[in-house]
PDB file of N, CA and C in Angstrom:
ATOM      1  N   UNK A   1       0.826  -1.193   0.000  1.00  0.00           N
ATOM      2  CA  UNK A   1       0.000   0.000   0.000  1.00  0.00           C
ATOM      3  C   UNK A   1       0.866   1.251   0.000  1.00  0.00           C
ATOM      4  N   UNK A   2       1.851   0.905   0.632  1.00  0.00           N
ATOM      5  CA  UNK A   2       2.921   2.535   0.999  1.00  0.00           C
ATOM      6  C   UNK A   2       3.521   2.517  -0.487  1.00  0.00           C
ATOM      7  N   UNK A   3       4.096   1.318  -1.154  1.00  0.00           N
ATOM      8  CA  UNK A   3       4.316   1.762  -2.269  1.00  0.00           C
ATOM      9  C   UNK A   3       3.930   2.084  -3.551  1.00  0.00           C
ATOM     10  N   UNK A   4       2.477   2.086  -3.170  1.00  0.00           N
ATOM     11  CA  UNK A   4       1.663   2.558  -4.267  1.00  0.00           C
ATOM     12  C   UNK A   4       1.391   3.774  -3.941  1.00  0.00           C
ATOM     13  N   UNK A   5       1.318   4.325  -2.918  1.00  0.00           N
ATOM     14  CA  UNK A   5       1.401   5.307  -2.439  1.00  0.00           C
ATOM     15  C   UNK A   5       2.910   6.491  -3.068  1.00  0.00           C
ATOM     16  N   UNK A   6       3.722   5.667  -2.536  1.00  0.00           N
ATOM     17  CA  UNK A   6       4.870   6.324  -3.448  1.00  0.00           C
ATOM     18  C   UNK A   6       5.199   6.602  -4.932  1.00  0.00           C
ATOM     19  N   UNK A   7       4.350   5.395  -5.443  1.00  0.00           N
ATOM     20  CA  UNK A   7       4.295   5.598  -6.845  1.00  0.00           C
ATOM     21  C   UNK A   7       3.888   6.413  -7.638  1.00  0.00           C
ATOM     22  N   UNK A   8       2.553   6.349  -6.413  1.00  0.00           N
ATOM     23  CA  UNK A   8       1.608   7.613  -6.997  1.00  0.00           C
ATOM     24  C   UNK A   8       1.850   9.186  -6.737  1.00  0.00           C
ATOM     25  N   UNK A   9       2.664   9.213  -6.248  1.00  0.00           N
ATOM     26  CA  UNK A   9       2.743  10.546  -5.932  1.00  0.00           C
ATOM     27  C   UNK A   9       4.228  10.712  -6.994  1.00  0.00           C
ATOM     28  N   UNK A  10       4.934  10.081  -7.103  1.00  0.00           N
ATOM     29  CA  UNK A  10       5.692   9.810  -8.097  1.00  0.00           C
ATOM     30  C   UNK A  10       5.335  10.625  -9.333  1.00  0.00           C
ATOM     31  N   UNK A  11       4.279   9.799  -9.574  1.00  0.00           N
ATOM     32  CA  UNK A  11       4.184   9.751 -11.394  1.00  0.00           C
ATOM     33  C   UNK A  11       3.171  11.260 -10.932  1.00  0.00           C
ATOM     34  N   UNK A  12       2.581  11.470  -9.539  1.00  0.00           N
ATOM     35  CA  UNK A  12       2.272  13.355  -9.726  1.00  0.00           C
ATOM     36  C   UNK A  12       2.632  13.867  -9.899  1.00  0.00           C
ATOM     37  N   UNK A  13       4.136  13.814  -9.442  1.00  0.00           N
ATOM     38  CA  UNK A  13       5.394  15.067  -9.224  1.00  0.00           C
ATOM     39  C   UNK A  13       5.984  15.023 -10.810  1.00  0.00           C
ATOM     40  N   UNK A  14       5.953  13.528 -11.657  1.00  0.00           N
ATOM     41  CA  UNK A  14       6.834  13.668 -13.127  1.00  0.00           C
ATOM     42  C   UNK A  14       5.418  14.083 -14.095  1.00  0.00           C
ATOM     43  N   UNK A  15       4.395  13.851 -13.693  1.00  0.00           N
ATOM     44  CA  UNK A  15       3.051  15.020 -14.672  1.00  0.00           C
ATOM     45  C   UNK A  15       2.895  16.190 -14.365  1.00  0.00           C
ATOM     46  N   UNK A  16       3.649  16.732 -13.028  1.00  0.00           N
ATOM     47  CA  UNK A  16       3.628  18.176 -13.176  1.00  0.00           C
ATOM     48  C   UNK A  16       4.193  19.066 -13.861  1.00  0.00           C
ATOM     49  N   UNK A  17       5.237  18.519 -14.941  1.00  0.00           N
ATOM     50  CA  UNK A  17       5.817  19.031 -15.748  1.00  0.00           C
ATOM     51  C   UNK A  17       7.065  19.762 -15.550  1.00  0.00           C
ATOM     52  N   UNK A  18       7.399  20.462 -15.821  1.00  0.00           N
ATOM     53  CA  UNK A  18       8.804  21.171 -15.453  1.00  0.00           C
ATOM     54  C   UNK A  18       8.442  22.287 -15.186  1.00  0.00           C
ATOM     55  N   UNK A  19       9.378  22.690 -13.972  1.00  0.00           N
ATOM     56  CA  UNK A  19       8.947  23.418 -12.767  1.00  0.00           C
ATOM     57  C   UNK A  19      10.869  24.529 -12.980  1.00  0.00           C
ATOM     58  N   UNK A  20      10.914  25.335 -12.303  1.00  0.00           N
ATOM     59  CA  UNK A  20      12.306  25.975 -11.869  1.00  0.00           C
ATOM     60  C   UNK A  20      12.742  26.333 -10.828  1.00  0.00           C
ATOM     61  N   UNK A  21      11.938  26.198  -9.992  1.00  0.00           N
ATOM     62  CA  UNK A  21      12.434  26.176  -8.494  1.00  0.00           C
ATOM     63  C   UNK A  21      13.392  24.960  -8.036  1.00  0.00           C
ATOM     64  N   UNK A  22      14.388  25.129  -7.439  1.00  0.00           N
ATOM     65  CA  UNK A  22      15.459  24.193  -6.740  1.00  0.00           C
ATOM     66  C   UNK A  22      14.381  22.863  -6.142  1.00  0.00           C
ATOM     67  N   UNK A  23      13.645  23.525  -5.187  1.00  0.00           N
ATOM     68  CA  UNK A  23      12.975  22.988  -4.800  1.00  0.00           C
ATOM     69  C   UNK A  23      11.815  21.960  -5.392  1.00  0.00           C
ATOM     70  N   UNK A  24      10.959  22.026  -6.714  1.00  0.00           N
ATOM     71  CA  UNK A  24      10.333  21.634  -7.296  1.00  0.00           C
ATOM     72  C   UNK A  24      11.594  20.035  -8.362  1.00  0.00           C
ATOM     73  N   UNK A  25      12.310  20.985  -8.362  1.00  0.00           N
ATOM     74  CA  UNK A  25      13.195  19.724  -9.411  1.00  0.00           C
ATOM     75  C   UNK A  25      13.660  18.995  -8.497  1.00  0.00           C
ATOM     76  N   UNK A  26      13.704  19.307  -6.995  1.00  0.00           N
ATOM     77  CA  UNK A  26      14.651  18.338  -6.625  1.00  0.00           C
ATOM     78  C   UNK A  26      13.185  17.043  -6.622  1.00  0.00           C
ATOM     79  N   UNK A  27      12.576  17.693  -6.033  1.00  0.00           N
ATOM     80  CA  UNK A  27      11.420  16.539  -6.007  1.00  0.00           C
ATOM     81  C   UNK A  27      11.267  15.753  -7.093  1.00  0.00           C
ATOM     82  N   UNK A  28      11.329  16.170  -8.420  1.00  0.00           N
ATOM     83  CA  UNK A  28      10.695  15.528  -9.434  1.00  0.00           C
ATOM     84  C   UNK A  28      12.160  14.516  -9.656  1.00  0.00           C
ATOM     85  N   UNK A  29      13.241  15.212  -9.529  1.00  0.00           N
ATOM     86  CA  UNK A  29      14.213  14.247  -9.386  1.00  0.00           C
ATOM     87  C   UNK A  29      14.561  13.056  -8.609  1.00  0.00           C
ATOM     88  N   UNK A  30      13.950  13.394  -7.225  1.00  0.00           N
ATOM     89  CA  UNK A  30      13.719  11.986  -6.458  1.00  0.00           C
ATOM     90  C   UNK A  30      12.623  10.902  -6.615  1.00  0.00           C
ATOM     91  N   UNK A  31      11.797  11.517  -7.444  1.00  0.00           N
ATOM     92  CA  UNK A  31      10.004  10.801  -7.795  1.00  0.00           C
ATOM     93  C   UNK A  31      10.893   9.797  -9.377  1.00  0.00           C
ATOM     94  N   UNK A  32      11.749  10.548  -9.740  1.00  0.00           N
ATOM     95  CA  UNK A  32      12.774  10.032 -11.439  1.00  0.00           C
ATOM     96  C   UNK A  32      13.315   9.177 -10.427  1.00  0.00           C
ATOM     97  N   UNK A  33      13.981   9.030  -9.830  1.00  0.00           N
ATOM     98  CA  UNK A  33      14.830   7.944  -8.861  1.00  0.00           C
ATOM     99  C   UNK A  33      14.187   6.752  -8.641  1.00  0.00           C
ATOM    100  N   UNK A  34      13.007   7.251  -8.123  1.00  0.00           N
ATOM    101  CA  UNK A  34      11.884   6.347  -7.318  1.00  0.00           C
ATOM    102  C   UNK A  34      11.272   5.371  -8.249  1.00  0.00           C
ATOM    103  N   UNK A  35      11.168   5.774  -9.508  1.00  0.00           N
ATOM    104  CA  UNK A  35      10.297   5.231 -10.436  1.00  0.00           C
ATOM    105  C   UNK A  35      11.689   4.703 -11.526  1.00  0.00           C
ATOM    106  N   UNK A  36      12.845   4.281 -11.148  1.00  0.00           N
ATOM    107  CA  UNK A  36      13.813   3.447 -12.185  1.00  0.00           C
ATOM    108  C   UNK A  36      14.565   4.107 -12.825  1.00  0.00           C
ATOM    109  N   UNK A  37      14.079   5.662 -13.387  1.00  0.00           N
ATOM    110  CA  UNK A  37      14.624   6.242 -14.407  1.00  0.00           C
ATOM    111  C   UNK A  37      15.640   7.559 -14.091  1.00  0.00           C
ATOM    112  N   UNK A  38      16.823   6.649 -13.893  1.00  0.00           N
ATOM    113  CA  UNK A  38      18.012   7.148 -13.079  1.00  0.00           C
ATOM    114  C   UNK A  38      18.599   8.339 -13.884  1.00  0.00           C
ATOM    115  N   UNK A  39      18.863   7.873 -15.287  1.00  0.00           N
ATOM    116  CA  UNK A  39      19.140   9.186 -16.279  1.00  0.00           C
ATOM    117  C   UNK A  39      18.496  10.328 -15.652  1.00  0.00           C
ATOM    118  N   UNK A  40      16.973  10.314 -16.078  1.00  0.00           N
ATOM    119  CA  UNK A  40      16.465  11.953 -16.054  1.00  0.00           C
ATOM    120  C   UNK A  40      16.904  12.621 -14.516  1.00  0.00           C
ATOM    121  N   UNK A  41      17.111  11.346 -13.640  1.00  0.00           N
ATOM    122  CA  UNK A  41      16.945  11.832 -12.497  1.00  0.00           C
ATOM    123  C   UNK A  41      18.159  12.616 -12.400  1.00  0.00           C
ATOM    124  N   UNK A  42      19.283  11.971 -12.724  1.00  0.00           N
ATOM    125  CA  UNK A  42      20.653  12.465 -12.744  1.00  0.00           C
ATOM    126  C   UNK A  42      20.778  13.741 -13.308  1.00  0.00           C
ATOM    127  N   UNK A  43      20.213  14.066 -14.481  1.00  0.00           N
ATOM    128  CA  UNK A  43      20.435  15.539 -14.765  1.00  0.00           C
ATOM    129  C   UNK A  43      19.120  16.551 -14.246  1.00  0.00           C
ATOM    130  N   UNK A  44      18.240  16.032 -13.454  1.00  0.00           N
ATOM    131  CA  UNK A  44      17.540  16.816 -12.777  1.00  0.00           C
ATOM    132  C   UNK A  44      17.941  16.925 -11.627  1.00  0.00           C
ATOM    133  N   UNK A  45      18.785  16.372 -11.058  1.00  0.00           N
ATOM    134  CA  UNK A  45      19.437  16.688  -9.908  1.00  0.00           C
ATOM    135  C   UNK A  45      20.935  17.347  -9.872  1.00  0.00           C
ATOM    136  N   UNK A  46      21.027  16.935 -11.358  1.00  0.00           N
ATOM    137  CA  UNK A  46      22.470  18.058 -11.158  1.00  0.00           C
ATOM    138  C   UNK A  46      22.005  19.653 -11.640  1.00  0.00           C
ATOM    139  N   UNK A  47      21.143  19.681 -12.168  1.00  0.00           N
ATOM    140  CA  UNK A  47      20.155  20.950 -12.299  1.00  0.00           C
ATOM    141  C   UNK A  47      20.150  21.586 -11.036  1.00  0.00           C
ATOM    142  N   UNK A  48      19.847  21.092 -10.095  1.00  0.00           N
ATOM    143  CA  UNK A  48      19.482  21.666  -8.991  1.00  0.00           C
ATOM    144  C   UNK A  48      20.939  22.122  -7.772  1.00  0.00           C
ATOM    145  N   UNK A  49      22.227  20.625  -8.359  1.00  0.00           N
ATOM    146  CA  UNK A  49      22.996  21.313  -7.653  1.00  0.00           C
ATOM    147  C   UNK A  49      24.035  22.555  -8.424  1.00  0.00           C
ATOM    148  N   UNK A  50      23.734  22.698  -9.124  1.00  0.00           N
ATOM    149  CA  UNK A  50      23.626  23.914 -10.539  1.00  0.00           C
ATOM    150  C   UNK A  50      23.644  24.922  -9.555  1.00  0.00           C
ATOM    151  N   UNK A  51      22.373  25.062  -9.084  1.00  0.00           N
ATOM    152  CA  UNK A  51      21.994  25.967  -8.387  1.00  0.00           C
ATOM    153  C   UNK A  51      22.216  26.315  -6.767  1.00  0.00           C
ATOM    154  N   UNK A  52      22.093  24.725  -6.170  1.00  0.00           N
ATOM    155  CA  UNK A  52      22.483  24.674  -4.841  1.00  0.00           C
ATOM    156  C   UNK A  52      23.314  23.973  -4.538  1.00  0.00           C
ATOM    157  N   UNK A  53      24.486  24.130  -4.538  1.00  0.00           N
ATOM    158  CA  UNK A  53      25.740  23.117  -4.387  1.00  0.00           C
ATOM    159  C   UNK A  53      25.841  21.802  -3.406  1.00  0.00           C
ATOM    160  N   UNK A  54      25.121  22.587  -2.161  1.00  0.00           N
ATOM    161  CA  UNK A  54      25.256  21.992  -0.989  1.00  0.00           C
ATOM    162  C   UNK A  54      23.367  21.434  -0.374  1.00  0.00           C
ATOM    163  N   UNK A  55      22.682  21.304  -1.269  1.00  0.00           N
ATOM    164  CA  UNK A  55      21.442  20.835  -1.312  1.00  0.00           C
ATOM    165  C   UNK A  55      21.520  18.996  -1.012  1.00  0.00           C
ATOM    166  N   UNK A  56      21.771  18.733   0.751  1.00  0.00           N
ATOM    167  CA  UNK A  56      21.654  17.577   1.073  1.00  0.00           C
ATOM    168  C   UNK A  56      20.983  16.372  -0.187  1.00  0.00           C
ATOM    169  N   UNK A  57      19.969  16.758  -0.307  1.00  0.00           N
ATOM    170  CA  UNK A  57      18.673  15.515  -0.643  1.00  0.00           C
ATOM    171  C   UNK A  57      19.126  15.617  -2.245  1.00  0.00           C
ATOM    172  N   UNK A  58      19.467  16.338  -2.565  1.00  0.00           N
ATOM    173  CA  UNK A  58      20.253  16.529  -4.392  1.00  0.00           C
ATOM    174  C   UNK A  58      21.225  15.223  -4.238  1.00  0.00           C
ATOM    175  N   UNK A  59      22.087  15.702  -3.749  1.00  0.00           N
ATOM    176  CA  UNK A  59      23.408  14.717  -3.153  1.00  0.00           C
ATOM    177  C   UNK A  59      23.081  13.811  -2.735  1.00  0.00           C
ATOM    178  N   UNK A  60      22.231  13.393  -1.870  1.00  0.00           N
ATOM    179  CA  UNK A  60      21.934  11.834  -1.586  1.00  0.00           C
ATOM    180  C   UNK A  60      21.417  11.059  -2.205  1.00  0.00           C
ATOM    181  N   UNK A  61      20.413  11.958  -3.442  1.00  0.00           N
ATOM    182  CA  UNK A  61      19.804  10.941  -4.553  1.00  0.00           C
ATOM    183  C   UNK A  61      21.196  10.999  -5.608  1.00  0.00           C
ATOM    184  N   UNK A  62      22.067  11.510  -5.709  1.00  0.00           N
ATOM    185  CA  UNK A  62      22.924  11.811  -6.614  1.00  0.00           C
ATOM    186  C   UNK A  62      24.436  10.334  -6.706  1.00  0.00           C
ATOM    187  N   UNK A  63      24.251  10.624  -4.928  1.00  0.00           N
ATOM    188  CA  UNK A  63      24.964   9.277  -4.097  1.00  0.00           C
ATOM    189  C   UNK A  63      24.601   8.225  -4.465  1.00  0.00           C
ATOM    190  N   UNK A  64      23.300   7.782  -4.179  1.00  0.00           N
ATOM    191  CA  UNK A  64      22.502   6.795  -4.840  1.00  0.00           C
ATOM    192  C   UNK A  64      22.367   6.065  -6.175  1.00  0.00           C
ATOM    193  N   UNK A  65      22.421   6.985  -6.866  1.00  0.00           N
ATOM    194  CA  UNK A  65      22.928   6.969  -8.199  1.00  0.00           C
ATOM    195  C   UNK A  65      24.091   6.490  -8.743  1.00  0.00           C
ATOM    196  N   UNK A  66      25.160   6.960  -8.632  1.00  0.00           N
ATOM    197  CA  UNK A  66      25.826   7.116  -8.783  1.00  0.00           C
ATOM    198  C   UNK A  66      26.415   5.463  -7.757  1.00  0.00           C
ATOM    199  N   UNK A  67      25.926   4.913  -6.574  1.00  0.00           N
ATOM    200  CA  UNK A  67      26.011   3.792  -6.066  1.00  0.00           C
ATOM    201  C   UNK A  67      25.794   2.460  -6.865  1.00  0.00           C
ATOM    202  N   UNK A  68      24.535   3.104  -7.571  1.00  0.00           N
ATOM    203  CA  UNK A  68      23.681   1.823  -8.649  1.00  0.00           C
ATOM    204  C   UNK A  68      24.698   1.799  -9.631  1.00  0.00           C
ATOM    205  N   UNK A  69      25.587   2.399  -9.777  1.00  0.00           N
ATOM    206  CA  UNK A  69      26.153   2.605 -10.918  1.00  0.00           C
ATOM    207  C   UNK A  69      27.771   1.872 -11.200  1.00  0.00           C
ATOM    208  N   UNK A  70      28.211   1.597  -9.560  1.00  0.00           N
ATOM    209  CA  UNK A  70      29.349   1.323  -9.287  1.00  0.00           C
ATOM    210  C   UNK A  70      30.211   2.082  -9.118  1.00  0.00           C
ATOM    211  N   UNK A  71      30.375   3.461  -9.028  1.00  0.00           N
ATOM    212  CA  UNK A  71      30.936   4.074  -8.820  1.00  0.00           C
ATOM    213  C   UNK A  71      31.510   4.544  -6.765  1.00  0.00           C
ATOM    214  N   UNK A  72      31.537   3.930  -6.233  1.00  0.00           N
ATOM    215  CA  UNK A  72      31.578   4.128  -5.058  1.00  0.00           C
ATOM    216  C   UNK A  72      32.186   5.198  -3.930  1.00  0.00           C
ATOM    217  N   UNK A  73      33.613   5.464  -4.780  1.00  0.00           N
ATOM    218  CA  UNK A  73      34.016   6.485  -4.673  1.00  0.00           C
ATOM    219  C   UNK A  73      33.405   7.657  -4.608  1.00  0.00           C
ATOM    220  N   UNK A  74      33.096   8.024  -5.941  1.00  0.00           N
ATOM    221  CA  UNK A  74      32.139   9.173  -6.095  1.00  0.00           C
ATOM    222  C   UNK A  74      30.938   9.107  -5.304  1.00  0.00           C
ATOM    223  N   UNK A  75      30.237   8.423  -5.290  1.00  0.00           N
ATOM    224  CA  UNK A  75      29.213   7.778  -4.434  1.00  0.00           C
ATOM    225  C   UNK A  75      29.304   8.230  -3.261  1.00  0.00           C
ATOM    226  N   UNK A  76      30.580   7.890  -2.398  1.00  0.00           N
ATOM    227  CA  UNK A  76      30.969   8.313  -1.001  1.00  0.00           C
ATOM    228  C   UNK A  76      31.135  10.042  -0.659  1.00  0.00           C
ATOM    229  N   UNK A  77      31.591  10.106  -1.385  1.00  0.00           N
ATOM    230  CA  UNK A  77      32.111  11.924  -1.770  1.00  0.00           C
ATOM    231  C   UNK A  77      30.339  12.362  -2.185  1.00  0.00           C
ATOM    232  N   UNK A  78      29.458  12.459  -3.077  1.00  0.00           N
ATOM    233  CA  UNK A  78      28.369  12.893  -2.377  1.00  0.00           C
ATOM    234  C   UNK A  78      28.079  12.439  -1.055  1.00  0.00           C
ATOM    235  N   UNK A  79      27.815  11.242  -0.613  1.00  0.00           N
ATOM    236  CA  UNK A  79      26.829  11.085   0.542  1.00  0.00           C
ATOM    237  C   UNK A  79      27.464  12.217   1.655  1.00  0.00           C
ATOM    238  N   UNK A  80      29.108  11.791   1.749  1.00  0.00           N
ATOM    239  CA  UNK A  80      29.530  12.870   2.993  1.00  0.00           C
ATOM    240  C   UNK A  80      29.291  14.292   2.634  1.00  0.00           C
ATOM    241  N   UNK A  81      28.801  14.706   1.608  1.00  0.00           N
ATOM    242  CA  UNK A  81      28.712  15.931   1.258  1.00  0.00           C
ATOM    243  C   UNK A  81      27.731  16.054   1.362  1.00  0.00           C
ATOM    244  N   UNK A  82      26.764  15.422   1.473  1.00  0.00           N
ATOM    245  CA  UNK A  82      25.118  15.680   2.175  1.00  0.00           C
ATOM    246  C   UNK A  82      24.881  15.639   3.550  1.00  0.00           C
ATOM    247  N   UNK A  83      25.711  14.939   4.231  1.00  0.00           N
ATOM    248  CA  UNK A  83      26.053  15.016   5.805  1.00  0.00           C
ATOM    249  C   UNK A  83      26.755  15.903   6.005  1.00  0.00           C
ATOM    250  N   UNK A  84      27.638  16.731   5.370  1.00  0.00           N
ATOM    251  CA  UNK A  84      28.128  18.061   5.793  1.00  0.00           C
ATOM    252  C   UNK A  84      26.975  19.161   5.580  1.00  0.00           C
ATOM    253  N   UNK A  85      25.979  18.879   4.892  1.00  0.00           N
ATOM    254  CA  UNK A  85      25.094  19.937   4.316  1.00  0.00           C
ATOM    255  C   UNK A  85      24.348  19.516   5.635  1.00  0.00           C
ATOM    256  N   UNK A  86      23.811  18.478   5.961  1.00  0.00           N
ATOM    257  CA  UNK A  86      22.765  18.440   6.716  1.00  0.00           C
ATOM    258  C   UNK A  86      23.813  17.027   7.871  1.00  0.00           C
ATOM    259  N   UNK A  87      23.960  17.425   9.047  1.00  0.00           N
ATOM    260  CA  UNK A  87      24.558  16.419   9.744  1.00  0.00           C
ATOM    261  C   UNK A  87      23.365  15.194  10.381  1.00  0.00           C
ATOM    262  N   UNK A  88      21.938  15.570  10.275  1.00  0.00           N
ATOM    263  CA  UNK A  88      21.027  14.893  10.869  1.00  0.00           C
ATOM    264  C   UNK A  88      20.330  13.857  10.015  1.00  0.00           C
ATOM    265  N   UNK A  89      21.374  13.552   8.541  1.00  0.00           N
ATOM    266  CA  UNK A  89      20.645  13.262   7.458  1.00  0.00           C
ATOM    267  C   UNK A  89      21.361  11.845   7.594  1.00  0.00           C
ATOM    268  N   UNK A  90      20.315  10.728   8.379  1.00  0.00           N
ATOM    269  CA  UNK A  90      20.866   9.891   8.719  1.00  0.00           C
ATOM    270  C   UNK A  90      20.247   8.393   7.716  1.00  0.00           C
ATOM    271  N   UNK A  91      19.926   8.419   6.530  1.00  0.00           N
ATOM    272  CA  UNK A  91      19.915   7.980   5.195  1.00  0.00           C
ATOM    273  C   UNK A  91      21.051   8.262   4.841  1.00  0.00           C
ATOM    274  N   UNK A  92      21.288   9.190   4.484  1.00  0.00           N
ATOM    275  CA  UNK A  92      22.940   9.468   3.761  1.00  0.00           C
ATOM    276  C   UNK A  92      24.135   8.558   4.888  1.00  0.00           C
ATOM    277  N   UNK A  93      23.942   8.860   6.212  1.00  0.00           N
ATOM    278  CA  UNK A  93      24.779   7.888   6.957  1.00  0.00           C
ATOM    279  C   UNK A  93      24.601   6.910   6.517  1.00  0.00           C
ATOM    280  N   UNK A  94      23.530   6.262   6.504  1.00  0.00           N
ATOM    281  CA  UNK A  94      23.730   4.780   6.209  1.00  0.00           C
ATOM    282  C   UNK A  94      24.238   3.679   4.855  1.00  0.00           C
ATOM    283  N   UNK A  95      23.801   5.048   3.569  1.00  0.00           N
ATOM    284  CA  UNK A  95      23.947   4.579   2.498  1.00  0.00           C
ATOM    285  C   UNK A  95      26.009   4.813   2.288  1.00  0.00           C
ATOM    286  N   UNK A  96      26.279   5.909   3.301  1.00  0.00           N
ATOM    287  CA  UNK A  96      28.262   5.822   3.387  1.00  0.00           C
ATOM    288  C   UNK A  96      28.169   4.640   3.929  1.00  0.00           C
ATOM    289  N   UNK A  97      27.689   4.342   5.164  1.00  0.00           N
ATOM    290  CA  UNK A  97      28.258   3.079   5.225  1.00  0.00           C
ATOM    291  C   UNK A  97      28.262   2.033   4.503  1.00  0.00           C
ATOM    292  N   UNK A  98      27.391   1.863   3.917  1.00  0.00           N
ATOM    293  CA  UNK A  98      26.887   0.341   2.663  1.00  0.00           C
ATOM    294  C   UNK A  98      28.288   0.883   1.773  1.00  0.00           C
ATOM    295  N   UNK A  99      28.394   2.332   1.132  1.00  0.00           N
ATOM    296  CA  UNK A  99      29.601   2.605   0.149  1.00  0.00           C
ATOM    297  C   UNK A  99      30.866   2.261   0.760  1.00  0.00           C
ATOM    298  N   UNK A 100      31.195   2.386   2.161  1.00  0.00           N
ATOM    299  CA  UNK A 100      32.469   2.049   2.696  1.00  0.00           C
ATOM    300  C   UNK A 100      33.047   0.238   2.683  1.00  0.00           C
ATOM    301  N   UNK A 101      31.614  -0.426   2.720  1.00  0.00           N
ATOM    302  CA  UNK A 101      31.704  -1.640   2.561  1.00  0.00           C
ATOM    303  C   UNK A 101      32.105  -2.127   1.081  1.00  0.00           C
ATOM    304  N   UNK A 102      31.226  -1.610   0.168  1.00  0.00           N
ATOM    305  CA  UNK A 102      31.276  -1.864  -0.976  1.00  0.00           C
ATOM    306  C   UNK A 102      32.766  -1.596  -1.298  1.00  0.00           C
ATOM    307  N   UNK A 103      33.209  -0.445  -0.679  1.00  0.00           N
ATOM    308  CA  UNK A 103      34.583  -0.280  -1.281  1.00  0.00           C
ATOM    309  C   UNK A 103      35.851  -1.032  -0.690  1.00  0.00           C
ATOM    310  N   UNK A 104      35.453  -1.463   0.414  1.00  0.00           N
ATOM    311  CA  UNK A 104      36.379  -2.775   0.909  1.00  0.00           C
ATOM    312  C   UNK A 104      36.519  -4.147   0.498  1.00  0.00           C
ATOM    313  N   UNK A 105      35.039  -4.414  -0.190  1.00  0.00           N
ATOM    314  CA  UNK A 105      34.969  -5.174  -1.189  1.00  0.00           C
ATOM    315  C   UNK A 105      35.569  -5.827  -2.143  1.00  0.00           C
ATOM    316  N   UNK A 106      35.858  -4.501  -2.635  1.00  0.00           N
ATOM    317  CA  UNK A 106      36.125  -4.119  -3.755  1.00  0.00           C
ATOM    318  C   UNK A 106      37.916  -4.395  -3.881  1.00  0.00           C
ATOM    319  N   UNK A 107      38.693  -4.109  -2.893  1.00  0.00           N
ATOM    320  CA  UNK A 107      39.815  -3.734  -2.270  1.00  0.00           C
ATOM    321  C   UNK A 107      40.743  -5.593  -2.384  1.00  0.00           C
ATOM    322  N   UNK A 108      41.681  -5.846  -3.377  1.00  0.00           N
ATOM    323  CA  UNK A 108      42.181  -6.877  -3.075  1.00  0.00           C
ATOM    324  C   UNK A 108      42.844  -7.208  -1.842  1.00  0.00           C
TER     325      UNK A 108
END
């Protein structure tokens, strides 16, 4: 039920069309996340850090991204950069930690 819930509000935020507020894209960029389609999301969220460099929730979907992607490094370098933006942003903690693992992993 919650994720139909999410869905739906999803596919509200990507029929509202394009918006220019920081604020409006970041949303539609996390609803692009939410719903698979990581591309649009990616340049709707770098849209926004365009504008707001240090815009936690930009960066953590950006982290995310950029996680799915294998990139981990980079990955890590947003998330802590969304915990410097916002220190209470304790999603972004958790998803560094999953990246710190991944990158030990990774590590012969």
């Amino acid at each position: 039920m919650v994720r139909l819930a999410v869905l739906g509000l999803a596919a509200a935020v990507l029929v509202a069309g394009c918006s220019s507020s920081p604020e409006e894209m970041r949303q539609r960029g996390a609803a692009q996340f939410q719903v698979g389609n990581t591309e649009d999301a990616r340049e709707t969220l770098q849209r926004v850090l365009e504008q707001r460099p240090s815009d936690p929730v930009a960066l953590y979907y950006m982290g995310r991204i950029t996680y799915g992607d294998g990139f981990y490094e980079r990955a890590g370098y947003y998330f802590r950069s969304a915990i410097d933006a916002d220190p209470s942003f304790n999603d972004a903690r958790e998803w560094l930690a999953k990246t710190r693992e991944a990158l030990d992993r990774a590590r012969p």
